[in-house]
Protein backbone atom coordinates (compact mmCIF):
# COMPACT_ATOMS: atom_id res chain seq x y z
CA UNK A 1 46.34 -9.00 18.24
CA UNK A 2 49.31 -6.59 17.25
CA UNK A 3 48.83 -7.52 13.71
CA UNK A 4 45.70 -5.75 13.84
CA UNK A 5 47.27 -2.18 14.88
CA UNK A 6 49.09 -0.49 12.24
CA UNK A 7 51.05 -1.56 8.71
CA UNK A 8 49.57 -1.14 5.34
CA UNK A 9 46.02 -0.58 4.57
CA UNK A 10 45.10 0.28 7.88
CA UNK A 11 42.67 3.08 6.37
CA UNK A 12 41.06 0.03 3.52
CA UNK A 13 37.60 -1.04 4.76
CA UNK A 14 39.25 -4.54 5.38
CA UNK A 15 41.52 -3.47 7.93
CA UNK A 16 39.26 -1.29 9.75
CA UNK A 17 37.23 -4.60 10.05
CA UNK A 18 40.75 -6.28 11.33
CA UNK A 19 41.07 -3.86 13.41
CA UNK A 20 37.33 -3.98 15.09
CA UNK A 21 38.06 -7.88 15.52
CA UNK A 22 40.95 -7.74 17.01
CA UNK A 23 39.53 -4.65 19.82
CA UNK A 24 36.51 -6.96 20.25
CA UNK A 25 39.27 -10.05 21.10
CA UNK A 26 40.91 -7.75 23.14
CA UNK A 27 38.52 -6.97 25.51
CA UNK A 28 36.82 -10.71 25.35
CA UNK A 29 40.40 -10.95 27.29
CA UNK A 30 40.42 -8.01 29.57
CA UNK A 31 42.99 -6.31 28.34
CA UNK A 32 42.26 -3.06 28.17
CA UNK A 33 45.08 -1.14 27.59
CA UNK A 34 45.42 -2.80 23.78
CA UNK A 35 41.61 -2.52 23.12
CA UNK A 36 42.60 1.62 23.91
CA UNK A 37 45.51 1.80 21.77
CA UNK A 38 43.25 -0.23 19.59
CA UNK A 39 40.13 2.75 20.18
CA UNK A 40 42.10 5.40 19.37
CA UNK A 41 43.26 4.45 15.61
CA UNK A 42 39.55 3.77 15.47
CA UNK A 43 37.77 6.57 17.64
CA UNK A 44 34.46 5.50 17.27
CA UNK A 45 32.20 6.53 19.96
CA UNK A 46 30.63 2.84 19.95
CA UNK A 47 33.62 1.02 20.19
CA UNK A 48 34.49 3.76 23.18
CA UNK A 49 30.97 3.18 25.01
CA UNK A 50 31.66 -0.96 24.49
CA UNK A 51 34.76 -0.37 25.78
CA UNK A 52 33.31 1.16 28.82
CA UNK A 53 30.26 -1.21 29.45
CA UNK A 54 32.96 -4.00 29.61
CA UNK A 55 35.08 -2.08 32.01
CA UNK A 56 32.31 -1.67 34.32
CA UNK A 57 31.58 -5.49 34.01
CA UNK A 58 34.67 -6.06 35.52
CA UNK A 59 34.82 -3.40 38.01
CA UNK A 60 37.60 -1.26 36.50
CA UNK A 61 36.55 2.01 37.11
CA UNK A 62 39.93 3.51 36.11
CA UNK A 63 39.70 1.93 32.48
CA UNK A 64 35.98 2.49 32.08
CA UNK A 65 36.40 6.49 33.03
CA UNK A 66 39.31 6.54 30.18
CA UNK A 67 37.18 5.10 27.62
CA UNK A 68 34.24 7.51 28.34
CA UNK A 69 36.27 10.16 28.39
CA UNK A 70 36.68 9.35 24.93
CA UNK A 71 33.72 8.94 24.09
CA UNK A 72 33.09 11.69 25.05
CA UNK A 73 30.24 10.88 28.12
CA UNK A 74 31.29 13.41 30.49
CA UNK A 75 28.08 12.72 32.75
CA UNK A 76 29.59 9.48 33.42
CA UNK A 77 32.65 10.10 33.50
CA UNK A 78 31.89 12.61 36.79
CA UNK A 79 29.59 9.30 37.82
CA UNK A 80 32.66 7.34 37.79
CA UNK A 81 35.14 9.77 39.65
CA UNK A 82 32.83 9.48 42.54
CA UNK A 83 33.29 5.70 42.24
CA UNK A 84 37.10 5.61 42.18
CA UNK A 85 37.24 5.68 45.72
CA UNK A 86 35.07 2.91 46.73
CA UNK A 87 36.45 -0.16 47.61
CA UNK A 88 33.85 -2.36 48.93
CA UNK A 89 33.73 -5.03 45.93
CA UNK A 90 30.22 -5.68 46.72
CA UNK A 91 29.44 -1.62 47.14
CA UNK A 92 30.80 -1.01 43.80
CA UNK A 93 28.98 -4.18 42.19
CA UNK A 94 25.51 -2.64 43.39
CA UNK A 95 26.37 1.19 42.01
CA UNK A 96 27.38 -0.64 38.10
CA UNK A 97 24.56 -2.98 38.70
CA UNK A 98 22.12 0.39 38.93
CA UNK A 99 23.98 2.09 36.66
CA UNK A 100 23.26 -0.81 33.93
CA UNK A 101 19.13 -0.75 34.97
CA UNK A 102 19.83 -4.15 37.08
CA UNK A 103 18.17 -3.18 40.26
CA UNK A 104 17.07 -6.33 42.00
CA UNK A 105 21.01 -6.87 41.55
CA UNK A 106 21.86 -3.37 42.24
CA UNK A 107 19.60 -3.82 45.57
CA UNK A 108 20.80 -7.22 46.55
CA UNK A 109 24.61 -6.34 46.43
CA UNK A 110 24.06 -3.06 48.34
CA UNK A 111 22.18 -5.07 51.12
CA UNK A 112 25.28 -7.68 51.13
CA UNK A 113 28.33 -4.40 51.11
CA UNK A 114 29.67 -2.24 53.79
CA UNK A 115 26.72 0.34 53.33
CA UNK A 116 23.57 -1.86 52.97
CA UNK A 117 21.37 1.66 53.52
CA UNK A 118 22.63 2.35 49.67
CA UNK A 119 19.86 -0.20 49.14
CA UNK A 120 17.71 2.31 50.70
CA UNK A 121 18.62 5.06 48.54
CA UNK A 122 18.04 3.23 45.91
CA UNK A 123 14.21 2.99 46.31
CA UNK A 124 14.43 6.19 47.64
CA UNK A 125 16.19 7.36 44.17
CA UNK A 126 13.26 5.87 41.96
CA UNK A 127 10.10 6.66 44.61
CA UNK A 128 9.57 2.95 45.14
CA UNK A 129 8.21 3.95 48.41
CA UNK A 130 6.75 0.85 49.86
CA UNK A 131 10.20 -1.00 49.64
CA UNK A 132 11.82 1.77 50.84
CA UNK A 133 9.40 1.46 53.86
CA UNK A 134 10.52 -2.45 54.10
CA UNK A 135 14.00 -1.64 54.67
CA UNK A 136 13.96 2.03 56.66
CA UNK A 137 13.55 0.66 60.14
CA UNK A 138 16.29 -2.13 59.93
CA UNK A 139 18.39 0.56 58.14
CA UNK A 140 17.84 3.94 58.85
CA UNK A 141 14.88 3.98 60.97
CA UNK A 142 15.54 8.01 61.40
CA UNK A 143 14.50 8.45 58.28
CA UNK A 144 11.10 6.60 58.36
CA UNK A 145 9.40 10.12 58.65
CA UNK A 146 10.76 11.58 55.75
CA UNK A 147 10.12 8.15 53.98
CA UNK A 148 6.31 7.97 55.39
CA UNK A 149 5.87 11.94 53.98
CA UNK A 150 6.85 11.18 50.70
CA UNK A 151 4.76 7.71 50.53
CA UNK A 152 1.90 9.88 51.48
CA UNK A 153 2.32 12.37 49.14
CA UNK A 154 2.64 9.62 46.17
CA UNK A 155 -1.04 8.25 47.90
CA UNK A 156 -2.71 11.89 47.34
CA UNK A 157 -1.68 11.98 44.23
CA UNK A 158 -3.44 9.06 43.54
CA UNK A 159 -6.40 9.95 45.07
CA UNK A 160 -5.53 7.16 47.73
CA UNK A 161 -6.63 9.11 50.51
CA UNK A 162 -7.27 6.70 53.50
CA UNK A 163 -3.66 5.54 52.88
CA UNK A 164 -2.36 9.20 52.44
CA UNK A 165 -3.80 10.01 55.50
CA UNK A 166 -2.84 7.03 57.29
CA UNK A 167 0.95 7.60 55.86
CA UNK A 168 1.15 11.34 56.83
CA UNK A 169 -0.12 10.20 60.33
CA UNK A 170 2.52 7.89 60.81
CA UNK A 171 4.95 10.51 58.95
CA UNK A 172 4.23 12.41 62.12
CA UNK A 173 6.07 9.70 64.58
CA UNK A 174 9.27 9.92 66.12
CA UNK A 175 9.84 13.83 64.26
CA UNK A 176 12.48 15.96 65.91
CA UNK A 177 10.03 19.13 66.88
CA UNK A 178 12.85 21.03 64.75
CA UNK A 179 11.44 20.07 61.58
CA UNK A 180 9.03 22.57 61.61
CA UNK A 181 8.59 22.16 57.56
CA UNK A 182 7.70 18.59 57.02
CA UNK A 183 5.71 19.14 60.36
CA UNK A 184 3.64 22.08 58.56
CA UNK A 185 3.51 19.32 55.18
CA UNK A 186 1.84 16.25 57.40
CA UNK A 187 -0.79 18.24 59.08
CA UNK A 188 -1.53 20.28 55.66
CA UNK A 189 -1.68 16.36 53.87
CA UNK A 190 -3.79 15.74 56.83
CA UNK A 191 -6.09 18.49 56.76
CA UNK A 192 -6.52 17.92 52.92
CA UNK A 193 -7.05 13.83 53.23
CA UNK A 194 -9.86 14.26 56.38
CA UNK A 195 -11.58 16.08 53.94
CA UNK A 196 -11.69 13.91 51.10
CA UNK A 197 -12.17 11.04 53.49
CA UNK A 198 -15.25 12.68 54.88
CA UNK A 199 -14.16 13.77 58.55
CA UNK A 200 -14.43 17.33 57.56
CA UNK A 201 -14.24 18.49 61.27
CA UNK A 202 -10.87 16.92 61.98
CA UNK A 203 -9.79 18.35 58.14
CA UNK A 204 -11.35 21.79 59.18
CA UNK A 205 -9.97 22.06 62.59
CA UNK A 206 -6.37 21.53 61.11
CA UNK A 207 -6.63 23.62 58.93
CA UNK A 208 -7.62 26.54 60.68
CA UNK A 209 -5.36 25.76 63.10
CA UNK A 210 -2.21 26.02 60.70
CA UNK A 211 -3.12 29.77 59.22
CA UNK A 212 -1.82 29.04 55.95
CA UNK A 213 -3.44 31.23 53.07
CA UNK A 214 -2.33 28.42 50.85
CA UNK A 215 -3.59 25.55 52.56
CA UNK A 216 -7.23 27.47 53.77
CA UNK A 217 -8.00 28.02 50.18
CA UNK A 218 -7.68 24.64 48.98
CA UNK A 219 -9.29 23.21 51.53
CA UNK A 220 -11.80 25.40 50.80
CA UNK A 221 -11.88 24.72 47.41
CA UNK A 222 -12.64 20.70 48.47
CA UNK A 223 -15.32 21.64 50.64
CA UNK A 224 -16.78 23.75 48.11
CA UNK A 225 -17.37 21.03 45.71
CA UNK A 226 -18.63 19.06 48.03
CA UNK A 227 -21.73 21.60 48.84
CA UNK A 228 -20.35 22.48 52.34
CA UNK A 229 -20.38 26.15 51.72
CA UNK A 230 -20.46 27.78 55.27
CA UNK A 231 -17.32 25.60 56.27
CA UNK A 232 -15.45 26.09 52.99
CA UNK A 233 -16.34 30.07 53.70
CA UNK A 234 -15.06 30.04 56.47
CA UNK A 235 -11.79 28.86 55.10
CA UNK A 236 -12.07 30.99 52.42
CA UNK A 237 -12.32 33.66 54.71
CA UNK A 238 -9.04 33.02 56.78
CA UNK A 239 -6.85 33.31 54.14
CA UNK A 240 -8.82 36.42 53.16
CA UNK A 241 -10.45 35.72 49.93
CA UNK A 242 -13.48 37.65 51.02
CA UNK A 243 -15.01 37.60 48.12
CA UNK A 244 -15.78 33.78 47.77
CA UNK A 245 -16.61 33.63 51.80
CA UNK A 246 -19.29 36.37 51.30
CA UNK A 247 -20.73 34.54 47.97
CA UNK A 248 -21.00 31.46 49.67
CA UNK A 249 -22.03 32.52 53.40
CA UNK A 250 -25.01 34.76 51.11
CA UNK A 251 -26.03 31.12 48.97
CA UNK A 252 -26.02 29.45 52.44
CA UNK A 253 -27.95 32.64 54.26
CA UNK A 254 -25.43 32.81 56.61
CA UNK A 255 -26.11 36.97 56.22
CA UNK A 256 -24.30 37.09 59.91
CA UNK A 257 -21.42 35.99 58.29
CA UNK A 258 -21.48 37.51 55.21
CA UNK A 259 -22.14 41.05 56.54
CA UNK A 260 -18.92 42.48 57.86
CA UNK A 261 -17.19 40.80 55.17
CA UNK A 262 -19.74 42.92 53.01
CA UNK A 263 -17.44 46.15 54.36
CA UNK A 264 -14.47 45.30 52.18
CA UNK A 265 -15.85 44.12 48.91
CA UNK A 266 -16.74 46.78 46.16
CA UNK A 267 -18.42 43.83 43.94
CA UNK A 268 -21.64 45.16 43.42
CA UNK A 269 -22.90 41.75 41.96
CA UNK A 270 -22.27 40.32 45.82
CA UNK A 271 -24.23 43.05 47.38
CA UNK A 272 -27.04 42.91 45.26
CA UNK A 273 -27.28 39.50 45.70
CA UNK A 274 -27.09 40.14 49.77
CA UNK A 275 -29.81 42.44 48.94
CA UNK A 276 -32.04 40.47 47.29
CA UNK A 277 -31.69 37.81 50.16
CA UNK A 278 -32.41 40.26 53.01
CA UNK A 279 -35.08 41.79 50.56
CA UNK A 280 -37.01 37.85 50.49
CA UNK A 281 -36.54 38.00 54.20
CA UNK A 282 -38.48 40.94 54.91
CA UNK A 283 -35.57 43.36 55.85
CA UNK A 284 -35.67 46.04 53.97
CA UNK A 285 -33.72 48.78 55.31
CA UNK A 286 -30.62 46.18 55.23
CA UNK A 287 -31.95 45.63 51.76
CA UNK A 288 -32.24 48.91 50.89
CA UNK A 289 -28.52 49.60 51.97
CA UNK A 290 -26.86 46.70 49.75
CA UNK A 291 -28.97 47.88 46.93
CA UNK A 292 -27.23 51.01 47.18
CA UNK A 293 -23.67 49.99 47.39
CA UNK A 294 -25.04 47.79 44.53
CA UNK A 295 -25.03 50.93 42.47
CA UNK A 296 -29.37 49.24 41.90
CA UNK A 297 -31.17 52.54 41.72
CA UNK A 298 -33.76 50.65 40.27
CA UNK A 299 -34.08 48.51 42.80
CA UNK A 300 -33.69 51.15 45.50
CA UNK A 301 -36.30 53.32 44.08
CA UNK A 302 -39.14 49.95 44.13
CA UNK A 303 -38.27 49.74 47.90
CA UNK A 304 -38.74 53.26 48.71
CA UNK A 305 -42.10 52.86 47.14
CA UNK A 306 -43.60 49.53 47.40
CA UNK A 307 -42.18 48.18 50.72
CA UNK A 308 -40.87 51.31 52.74
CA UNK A 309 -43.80 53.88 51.60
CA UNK A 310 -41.34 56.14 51.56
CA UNK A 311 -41.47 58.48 47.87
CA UNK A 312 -38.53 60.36 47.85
């Protein structure tokens, strides 16, 4: 192997090839500190990253972090220094079988080390909720909320929402009444999938019951589409968006509703559509009042003289 380092013609294309063969022999036999010396005549960053792969293969982190150093890979080279500490032979088998994409190995030698809950992390790592689930209450069954919220997040976004809901139901369980966020996050998910599952009371009732602008709004916006006006105004209306609660309490003649919020809108489009309701209803002084604020002198001029008898 020595023959390969050095001597004449080490720069011809031939005995850069001599040299290659002979770092390739050298780590075939694990011996690491001549495939370096070998590495650095050639300092190629492909010989360095081979170098490091087969470090890793046989758990020397301390050789490995040399040869990405010079690779240079100083991502895994901070990777590593976390590593250098661990000395759990299976522990450190699961973190180089992740870190080469082997994750049924990574998950199986973390389940067999000193810290089987790395396992956990794992899943947790790459959203593979469900297994994540499979392992939590053997494991770290304090963390089956947080595990259950994020399960039922990945649900909504799918539009799963029977399991969403059923997920941030059970993400509810067991929660230290501390966590006051991902409490606030399971009854907004909640709120959101008894909607979309059709039990709008229960979806409207949390809702309202949380005050969040945020969360009132979209609900809203569900309810909306789904040609439940007066409840989605309503929502609309708690986290003040008065416009939208007055222009769909008015569609649904909810004119109750849709008066006081009347007071704080300057859209005259809104109040001459409240006028024109009222007007079909037969009350025309109310009428006559919206058309106004409407800016509609037309309008207010026709009900002075065709349905008040009133000429000014």
């Amino acid at each position: 192997l020595l023959a390969g380092v050095g001597g004449a013609g080490m720069h011809s294309n031939e005995g850069v090839e001599r040299q290659r063969a002979s770092f390739r022999q050298a780590l075939a036999l694990n011996r690491f500190q001549l495939a370096f010396k070998i590495g650095l005549a050639l300092n190629g960053k492909d010989l360095w990253t081979t170098m490091g792969r087969k470090c890793l293969e046989c758990l020397d982190i301390g050789w490995a972090k040399k040869a990405y150093r010079q690779a240079p890979s100083p991502g895994m080279v901070l990777y590593l220094e976390k590593l250098s500490n661990v000395e759990d032979k299976q522990l450190l088998s699961g973190h180089v079988a992740s870190l080469f994409g082997r994750f049924n190995k990574a998950r199986n030698f973390f389940l067999q080390s000193c810290c089987p809950e790395a396992a956990l992390e794992l899943h947790c790592d790459f959203h593979q909720w469900d297994q994540a689930l499979a392992l939590a209450p053997s494991l770290a069954p304090h963390r089956l909320p947080e595990i259950y919220l994020k399960s039922a997040m990945k649900f909504e976004n799918q539009n799963d929402n029977q399991a969403a809901l059923t997920h941030y139901e059970q993400a509810l369980q067991n929660v230290e009444p501390e966590r006051l966020s991902h409490i606030h996050q399971c009854r907004a998910g909640i709120a959101r999938s008894s909607i979309r599952v059709g039990d709008l009371q229960r979806g409207i009732k949390e809702a309202m019951a949380l005050q969040d602008p945020a969360l009132s709004r979209e609900c809203g916006a569900l309810l909306k589409d789904m040609k439940q006006n007066g409840e989605a105004a309503q929502l609309y209306e708690q986290a003040g968006a008065y416009e939208k609660a007055a222009e769909l309490y008015i569609q649904d003649k909810m004119f109750e509703a849709a008066a006081p919020l009347l007071q704080k809108i300057h859209k005259p489009s809104l109040h001459k559509d409240y006028a024109k309701a009222k007007e079909a209803k037969g009350a025309f002084r109310e009428a006559l009042a919206a058309f106004k604020k409407a800016d509609d002198l037309d309008s207010v001029v026709r009900l002075y003289l065709d349905k008040l008898n009133e000429p000014q």
